[in-house]
C-alpha atoms as a PDB file:
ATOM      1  CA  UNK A   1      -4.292  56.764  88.560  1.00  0.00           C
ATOM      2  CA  UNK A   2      -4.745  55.379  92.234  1.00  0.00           C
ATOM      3  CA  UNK A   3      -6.120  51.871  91.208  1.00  0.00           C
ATOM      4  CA  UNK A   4      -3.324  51.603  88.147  1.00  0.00           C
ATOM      5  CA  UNK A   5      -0.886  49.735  90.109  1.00  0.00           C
ATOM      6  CA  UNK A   6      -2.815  47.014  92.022  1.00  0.00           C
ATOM      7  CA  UNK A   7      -3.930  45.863  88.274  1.00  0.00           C
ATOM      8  CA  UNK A   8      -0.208  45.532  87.228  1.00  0.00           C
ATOM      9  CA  UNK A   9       1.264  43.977  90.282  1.00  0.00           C
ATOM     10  CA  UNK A  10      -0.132  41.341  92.304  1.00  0.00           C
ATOM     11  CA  UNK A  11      -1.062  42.006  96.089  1.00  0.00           C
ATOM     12  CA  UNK A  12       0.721  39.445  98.691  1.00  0.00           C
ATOM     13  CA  UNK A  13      -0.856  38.948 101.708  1.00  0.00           C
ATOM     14  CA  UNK A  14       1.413  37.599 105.379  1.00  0.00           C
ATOM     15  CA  UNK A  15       0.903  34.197 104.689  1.00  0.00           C
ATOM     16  CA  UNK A  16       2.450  34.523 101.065  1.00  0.00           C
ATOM     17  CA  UNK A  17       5.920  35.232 102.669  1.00  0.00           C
ATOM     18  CA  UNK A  18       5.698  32.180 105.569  1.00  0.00           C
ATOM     19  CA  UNK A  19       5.278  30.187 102.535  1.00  0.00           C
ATOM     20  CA  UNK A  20       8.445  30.735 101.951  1.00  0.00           C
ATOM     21  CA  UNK A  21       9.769  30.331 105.821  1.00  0.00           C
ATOM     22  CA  UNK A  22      10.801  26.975 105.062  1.00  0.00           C
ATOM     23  CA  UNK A  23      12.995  27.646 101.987  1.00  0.00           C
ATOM     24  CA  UNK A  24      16.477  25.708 101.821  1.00  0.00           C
ATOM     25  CA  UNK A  25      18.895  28.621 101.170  1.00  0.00           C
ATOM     26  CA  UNK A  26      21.992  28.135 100.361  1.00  0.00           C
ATOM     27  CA  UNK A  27      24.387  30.448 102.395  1.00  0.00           C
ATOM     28  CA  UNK A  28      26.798  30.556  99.080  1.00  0.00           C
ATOM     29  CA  UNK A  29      24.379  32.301  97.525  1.00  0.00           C
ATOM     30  CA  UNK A  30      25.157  35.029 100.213  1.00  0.00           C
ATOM     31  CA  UNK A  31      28.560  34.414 100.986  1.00  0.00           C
ATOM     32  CA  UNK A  32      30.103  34.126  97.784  1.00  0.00           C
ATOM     33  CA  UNK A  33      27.445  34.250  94.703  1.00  0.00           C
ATOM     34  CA  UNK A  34      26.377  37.604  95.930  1.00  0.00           C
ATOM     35  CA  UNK A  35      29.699  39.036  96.336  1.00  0.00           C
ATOM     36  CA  UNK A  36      31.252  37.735  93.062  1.00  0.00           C
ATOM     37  CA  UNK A  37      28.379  38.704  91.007  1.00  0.00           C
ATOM     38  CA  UNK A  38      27.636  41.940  92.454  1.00  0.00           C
ATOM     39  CA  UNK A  39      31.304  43.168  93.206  1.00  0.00           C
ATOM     40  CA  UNK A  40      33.559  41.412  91.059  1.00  0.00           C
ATOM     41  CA  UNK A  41      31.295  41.754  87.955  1.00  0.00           C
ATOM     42  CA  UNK A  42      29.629  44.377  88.637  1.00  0.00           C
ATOM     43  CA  UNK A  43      25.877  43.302  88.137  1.00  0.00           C
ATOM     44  CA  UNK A  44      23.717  42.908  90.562  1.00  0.00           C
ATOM     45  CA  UNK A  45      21.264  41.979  87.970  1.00  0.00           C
ATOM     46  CA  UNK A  46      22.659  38.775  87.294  1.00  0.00           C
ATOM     47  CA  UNK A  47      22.374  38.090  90.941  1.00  0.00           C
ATOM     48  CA  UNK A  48      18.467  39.418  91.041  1.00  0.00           C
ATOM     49  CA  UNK A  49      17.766  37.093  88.029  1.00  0.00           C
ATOM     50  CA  UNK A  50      19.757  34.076  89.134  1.00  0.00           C
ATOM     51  CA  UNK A  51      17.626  34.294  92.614  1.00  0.00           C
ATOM     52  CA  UNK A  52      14.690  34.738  90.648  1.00  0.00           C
ATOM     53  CA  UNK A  53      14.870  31.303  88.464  1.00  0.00           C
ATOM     54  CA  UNK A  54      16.575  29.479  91.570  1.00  0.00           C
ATOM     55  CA  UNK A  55      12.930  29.984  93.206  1.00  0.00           C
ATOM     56  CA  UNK A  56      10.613  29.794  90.216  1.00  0.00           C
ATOM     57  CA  UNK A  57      12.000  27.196  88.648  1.00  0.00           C
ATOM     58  CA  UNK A  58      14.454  24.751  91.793  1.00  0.00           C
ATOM     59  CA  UNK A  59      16.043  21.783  89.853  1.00  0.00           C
ATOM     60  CA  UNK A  60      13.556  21.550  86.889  1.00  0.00           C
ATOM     61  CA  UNK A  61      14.123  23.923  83.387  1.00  0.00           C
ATOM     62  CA  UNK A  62      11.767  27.071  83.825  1.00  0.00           C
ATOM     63  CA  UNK A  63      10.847  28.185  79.934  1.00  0.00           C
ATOM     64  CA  UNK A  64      10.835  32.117  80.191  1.00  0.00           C
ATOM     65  CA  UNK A  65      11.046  34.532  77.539  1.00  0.00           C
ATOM     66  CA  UNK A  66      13.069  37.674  78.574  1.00  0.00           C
ATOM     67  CA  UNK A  67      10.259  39.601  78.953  1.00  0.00           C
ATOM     68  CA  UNK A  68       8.814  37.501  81.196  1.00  0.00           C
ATOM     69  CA  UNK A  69      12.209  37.480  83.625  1.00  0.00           C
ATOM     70  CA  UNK A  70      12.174  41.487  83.050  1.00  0.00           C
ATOM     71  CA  UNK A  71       8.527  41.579  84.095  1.00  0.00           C
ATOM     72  CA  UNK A  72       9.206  39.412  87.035  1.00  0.00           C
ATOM     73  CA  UNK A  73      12.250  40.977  88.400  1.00  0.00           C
ATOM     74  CA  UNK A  74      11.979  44.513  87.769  1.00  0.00           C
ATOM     75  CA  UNK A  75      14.505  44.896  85.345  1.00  0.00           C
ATOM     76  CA  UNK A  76      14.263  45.932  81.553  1.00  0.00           C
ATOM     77  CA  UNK A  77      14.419  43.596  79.045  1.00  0.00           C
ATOM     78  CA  UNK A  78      18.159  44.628  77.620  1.00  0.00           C
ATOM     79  CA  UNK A  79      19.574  44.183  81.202  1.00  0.00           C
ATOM     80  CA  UNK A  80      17.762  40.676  81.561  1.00  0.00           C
ATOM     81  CA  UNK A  81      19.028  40.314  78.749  1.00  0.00           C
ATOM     82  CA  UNK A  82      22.319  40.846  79.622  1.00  0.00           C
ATOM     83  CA  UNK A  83      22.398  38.852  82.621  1.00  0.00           C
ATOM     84  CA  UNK A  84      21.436  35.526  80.965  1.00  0.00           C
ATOM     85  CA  UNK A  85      24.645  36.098  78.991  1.00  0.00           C
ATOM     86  CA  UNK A  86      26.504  36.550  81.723  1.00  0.00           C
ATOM     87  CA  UNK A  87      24.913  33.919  84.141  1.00  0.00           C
ATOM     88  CA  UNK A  88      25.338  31.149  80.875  1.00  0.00           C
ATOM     89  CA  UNK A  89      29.041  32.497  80.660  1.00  0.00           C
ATOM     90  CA  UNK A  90      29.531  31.928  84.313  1.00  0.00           C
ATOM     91  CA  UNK A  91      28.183  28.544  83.872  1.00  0.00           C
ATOM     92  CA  UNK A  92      25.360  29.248  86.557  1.00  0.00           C
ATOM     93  CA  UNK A  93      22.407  28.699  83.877  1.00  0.00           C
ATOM     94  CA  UNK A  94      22.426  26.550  80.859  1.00  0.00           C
ATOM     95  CA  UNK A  95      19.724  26.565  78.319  1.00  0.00           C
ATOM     96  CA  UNK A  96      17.766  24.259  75.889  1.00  0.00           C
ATOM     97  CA  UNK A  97      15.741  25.622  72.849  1.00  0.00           C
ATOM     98  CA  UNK A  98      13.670  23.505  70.559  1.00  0.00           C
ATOM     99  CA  UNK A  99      14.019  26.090  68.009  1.00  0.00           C
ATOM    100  CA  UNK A 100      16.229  29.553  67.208  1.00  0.00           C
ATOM    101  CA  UNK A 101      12.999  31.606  67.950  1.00  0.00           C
ATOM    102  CA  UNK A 102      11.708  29.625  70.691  1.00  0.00           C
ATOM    103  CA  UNK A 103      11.232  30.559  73.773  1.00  0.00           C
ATOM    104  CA  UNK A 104      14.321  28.776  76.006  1.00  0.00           C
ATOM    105  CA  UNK A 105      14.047  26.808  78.947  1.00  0.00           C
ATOM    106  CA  UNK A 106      16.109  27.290  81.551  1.00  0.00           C
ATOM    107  CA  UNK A 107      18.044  25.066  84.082  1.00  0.00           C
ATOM    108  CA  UNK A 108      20.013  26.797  87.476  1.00  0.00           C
ATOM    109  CA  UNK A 109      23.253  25.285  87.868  1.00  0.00           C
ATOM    110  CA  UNK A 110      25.025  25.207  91.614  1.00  0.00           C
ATOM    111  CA  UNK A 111      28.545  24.007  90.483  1.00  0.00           C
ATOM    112  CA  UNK A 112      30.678  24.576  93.861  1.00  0.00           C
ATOM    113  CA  UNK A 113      27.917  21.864  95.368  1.00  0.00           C
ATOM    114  CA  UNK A 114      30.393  19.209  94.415  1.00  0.00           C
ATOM    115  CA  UNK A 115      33.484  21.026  95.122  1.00  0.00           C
ATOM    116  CA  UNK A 116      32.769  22.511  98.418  1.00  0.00           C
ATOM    117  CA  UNK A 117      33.572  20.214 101.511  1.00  0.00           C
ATOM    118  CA  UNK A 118      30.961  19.380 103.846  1.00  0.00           C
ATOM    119  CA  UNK A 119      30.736  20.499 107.243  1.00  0.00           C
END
């Protein structure tokens, strides 16, 4: 099925990635997030999904269902799953649901910006 994959994921094009040229990364998120998450834990999905909703979502909640983060990130659904937990544990997300069932909204936390002295 030749044409089965452009249907399922979207085509970028050069000037979708110097959007992005501009982007205020953190270097913790390198330096120390990466390492911690990814060595020290052992999941490098947490890191994946924490990198994901830093960019869709910046300082404002982002309302994704698991799926939607599993979709989105390449993972499966159980391991998305999974690093939610972990990333809420680790105090790098926290969440707000209107109901049990609904779908949450979530908020990226960057704790160490208020610890870490400034250059």
């Amino acid at each position: 099925m030749p044409g089965l994959w452009h249907a399922v994921a979207p085509c970028y094009t050069l000037y979708d990635y110097t959007l992005y040229d501009n982007m205020d990364f953190d270097p913790y998120f390198v330096d120390v997030l990466m390492p911690d998450l990814v060595g020290h834990e052992r999941s490098p999905a947490a890191y994946i999904v924490y990198l994901y909703l830093w960019r869709s979502a910046g300082k404002r909640p982002l309302q994704a269902s698991y799926a939607t983060i599993a979709l989105e990130t390449g993972l499966s659904k159980i391991t998305a799953q999974r690093a939610i937990a972990l990333l809420l544990r680790r105090h790098l997300l926290s969440v707000e649901r209107a109901s049990a069932t609904a779908v949450p909204k979530y908020t990226v936390q960057r704790p160490w910006l208020g610890r870490l002295p400034r250059a």
